[in-house]
N, C-alpha and C. Protein backbone atom coordinates (compact mmCIF):
# COMPACT_ATOMS: atom_id res chain seq x y z
N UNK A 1 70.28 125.75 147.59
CA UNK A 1 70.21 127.15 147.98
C UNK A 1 68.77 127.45 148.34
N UNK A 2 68.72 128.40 149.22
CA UNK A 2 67.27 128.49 149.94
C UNK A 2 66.98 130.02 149.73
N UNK A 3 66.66 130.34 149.28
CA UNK A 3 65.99 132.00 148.85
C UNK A 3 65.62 132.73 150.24
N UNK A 4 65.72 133.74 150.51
CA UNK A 4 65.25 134.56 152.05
C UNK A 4 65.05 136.17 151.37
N UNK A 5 63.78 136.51 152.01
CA UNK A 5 63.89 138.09 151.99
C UNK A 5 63.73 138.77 153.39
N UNK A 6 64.76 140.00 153.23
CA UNK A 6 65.17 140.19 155.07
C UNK A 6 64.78 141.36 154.94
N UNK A 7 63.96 141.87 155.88
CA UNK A 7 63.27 143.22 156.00
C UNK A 7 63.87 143.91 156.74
N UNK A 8 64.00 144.83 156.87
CA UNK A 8 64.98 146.12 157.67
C UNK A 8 64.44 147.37 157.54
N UNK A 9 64.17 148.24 158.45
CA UNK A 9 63.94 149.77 158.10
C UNK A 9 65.13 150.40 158.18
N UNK A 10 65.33 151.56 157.89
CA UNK A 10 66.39 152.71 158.14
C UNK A 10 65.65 153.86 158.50
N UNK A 11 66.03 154.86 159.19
CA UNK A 11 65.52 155.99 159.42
C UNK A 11 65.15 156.97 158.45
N UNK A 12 66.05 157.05 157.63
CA UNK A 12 65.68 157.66 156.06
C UNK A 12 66.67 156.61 155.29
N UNK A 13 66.73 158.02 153.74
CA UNK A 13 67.13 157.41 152.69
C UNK A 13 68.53 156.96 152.32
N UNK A 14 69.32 157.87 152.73
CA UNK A 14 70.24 158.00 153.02
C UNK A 14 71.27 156.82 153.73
N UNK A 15 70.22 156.25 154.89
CA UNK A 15 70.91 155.17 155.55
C UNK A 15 70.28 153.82 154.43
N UNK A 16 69.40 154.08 154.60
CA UNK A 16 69.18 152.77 153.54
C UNK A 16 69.80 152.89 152.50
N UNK A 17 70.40 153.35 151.23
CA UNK A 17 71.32 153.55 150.45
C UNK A 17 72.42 152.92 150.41
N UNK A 18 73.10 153.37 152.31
CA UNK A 18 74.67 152.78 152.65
C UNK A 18 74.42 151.30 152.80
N UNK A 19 73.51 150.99 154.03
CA UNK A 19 73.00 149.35 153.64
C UNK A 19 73.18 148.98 152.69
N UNK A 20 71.91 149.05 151.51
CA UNK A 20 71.74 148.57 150.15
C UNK A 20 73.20 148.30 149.35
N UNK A 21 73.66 149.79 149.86
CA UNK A 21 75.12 149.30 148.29
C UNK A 21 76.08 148.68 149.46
N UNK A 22 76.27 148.42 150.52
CA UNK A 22 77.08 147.44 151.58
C UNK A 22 76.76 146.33 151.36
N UNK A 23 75.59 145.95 151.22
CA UNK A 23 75.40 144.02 150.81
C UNK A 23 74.81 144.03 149.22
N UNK A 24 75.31 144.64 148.55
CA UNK A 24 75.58 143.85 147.34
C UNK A 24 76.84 144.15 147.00
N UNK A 25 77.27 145.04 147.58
CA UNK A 25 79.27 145.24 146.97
C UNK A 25 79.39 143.60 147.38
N UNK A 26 79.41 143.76 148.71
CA UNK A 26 79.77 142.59 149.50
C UNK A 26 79.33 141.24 149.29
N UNK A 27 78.49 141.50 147.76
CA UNK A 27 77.65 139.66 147.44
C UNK A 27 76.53 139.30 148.80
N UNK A 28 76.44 139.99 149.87
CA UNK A 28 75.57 139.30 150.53
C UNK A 28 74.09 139.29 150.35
N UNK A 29 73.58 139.93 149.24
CA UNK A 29 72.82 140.46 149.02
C UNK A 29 72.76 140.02 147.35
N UNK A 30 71.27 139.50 146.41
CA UNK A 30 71.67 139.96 145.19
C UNK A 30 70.81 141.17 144.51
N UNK A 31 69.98 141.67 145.33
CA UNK A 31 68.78 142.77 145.16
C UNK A 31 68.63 143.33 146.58
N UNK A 32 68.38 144.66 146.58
CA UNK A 32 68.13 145.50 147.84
C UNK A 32 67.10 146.82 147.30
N UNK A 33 65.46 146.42 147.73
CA UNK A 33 64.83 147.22 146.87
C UNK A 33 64.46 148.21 148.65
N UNK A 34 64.55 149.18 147.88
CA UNK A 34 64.30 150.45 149.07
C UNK A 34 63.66 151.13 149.03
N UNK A 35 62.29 150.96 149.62
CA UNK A 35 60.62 151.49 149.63
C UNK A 35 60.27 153.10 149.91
N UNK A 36 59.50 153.41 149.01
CA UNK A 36 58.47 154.89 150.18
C UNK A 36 58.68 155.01 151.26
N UNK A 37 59.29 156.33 151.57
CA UNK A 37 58.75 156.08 153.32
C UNK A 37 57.58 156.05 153.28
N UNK A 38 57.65 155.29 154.54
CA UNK A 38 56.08 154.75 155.82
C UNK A 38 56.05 155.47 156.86
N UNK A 39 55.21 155.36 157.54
CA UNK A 39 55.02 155.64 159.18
C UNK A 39 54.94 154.51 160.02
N UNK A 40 55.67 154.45 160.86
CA UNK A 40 55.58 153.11 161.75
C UNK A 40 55.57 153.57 163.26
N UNK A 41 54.43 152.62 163.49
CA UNK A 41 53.67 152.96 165.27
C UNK A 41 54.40 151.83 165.78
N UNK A 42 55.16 152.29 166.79
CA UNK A 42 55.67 150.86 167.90
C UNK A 42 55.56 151.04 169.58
N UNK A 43 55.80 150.49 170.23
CA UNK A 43 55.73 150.69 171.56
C UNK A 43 57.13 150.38 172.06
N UNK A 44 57.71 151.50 172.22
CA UNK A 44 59.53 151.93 172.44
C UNK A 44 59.60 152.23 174.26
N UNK A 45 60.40 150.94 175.17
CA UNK A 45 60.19 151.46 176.64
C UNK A 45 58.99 152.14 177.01
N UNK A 46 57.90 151.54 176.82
CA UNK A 46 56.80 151.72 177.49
C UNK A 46 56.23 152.84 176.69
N UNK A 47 56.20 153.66 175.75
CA UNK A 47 55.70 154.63 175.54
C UNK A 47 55.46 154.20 173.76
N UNK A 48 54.13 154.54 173.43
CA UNK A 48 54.09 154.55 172.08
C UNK A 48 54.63 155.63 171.28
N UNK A 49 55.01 155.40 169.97
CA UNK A 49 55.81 156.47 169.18
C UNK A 49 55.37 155.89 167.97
N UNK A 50 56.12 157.02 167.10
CA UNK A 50 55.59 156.61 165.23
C UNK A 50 57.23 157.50 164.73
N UNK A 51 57.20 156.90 163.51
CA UNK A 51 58.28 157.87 162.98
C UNK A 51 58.28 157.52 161.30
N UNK A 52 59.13 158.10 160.90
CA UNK A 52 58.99 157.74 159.62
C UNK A 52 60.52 156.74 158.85
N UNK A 53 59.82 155.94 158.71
CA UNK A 53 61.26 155.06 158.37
C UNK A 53 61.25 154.61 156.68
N UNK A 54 62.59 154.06 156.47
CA UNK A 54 62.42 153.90 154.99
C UNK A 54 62.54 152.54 154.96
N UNK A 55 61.54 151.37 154.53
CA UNK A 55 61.91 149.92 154.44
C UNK A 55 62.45 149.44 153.39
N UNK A 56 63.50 148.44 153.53
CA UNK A 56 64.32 147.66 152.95
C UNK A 56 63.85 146.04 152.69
N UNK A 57 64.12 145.87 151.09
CA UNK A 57 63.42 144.25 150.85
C UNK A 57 64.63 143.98 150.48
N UNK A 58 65.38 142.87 151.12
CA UNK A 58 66.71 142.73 150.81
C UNK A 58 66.78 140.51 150.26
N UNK A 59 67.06 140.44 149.12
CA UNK A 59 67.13 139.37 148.17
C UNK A 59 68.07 138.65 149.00
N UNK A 60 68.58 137.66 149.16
CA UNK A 60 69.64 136.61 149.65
C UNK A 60 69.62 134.94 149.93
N UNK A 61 70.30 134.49 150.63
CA UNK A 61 70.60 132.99 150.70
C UNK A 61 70.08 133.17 152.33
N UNK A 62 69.53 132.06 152.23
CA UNK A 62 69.22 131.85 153.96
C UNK A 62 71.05 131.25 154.75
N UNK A 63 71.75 130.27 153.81
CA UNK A 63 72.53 130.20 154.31
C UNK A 63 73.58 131.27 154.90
N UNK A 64 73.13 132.52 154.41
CA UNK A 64 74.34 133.74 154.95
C UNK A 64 73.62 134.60 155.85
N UNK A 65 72.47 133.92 156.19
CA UNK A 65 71.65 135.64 156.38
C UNK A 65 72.53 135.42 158.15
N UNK A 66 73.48 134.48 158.68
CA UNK A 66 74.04 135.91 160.00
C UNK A 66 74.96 136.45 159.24
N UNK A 67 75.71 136.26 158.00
CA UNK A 67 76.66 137.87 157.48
C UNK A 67 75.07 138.83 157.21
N UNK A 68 74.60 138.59 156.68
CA UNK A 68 73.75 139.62 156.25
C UNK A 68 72.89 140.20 157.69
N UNK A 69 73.08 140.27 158.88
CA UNK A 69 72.31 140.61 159.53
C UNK A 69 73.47 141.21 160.45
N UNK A 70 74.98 140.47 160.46
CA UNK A 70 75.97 141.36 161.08
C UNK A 70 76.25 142.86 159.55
N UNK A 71 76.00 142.30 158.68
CA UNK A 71 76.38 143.69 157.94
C UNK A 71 75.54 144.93 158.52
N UNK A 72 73.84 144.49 158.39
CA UNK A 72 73.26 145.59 158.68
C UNK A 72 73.68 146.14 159.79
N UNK A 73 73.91 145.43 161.01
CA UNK A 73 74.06 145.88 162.53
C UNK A 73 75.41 147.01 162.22
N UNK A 74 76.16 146.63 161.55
CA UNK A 74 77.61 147.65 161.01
C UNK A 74 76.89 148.94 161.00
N UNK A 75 76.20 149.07 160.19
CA UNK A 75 75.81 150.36 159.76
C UNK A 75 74.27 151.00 159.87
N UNK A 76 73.38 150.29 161.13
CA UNK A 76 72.22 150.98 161.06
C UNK A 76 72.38 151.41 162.57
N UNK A 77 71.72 152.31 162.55
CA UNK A 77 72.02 153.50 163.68
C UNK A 77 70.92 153.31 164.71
N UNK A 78 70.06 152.47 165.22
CA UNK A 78 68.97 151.85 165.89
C UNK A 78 70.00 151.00 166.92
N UNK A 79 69.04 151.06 168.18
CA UNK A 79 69.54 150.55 169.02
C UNK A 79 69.15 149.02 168.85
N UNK A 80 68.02 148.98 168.68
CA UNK A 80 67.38 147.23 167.93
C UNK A 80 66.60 147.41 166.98
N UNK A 81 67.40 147.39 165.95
CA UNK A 81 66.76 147.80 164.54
C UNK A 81 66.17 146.01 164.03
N UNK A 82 64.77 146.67 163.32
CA UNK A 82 64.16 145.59 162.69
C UNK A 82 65.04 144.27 161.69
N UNK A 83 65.53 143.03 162.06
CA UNK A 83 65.88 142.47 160.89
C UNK A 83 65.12 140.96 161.12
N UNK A 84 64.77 140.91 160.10
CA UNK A 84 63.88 139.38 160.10
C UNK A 84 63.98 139.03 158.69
N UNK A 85 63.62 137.42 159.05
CA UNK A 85 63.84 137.08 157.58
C UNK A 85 62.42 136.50 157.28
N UNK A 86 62.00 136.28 155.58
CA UNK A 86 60.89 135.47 155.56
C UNK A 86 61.49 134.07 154.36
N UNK A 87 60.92 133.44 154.83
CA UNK A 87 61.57 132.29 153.11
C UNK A 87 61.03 132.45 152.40
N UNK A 88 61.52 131.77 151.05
CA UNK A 88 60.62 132.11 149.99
C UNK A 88 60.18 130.74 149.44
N UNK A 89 58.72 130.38 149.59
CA UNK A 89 58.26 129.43 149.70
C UNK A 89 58.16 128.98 147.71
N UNK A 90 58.34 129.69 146.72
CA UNK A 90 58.44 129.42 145.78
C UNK A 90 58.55 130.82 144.60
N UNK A 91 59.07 130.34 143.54
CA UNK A 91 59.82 131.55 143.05
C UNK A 91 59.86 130.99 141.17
N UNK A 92 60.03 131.57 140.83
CA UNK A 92 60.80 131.97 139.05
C UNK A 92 62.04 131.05 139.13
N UNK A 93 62.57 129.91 138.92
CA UNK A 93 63.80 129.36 139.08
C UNK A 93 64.64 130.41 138.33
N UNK A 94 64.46 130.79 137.46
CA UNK A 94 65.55 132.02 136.87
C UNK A 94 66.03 133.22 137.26
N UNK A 95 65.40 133.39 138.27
CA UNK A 95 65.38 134.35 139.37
C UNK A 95 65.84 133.72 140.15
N UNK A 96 65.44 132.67 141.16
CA UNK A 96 66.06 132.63 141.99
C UNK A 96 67.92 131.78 141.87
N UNK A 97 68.02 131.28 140.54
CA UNK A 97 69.38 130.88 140.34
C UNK A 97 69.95 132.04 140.16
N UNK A 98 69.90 133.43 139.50
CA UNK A 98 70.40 134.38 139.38
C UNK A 98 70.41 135.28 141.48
N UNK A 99 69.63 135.01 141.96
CA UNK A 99 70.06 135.33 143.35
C UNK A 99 70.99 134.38 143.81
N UNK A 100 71.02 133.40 143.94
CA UNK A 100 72.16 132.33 144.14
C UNK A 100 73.64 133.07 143.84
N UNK A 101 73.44 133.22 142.33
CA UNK A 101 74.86 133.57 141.56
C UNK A 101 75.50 134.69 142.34
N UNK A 102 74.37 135.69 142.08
CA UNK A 102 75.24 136.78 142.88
C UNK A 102 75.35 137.31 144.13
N UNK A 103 75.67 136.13 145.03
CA UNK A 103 75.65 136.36 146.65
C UNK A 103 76.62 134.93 147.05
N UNK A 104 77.38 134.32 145.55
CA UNK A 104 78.34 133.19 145.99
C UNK A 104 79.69 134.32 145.34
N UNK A 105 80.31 134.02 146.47
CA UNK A 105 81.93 135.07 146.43
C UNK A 105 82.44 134.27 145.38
N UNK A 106 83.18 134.78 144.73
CA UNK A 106 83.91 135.44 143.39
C UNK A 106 85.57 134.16 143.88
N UNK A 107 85.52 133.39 143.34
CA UNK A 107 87.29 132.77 144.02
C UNK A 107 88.47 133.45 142.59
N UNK A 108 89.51 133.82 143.41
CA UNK A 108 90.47 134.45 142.39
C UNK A 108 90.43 135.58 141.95
């Protein structure tokens, strides 16, 4: 098992919430920590903008992250919303076997 944390904004809190509790109902996820809003400067069709978004640190398996990246697309309201992943180059084995556990589906 390969550890991944997948970053995502939402527009507010609200959307990040539905995310968050969508991939861990769903095991795709075994932690979904959901930050302060920020302000984020981007360059959107030629024109710079800022807005205020709420970022998402989302726990998982590299092996699932396309469910975990079709979940978000389900429910974030961005036309190309941020999702990237980073690996996790080393970790707490007790932690990361407990992310393992709870992002392998349930048989029976």
């Amino acid at each position: 098992m390969s550890a991944i944390v997948v970053l995502t904004s939402a527009p507010d809190r609200a959307v990040a919430r539905k995310i968050a509790d969508m991939l861990v109902e769903r095991r795709l996820a075994a932690c979904v920590n959901i930050l302060a809003e920020c302000t984020s400067v981007y360059r959107w069709k030629g024109v710079v903008e800022s807005a205020g978004e709420v970022p998402l640190l989302i726990k998982t398996r590299a092996d699932i992250y396309d469910d975990v990246e079709a979940a978000i697309r389900e429910l974030h309201p961005y036309e190309l919303p941020e999702i990237i992943a980073l690996p996790v180059a080393q970790g707490s084995a007790d932690y990361l076997d407990w992310v393992n556990a709870q992002t392998v589906m349930e048989i029976g």
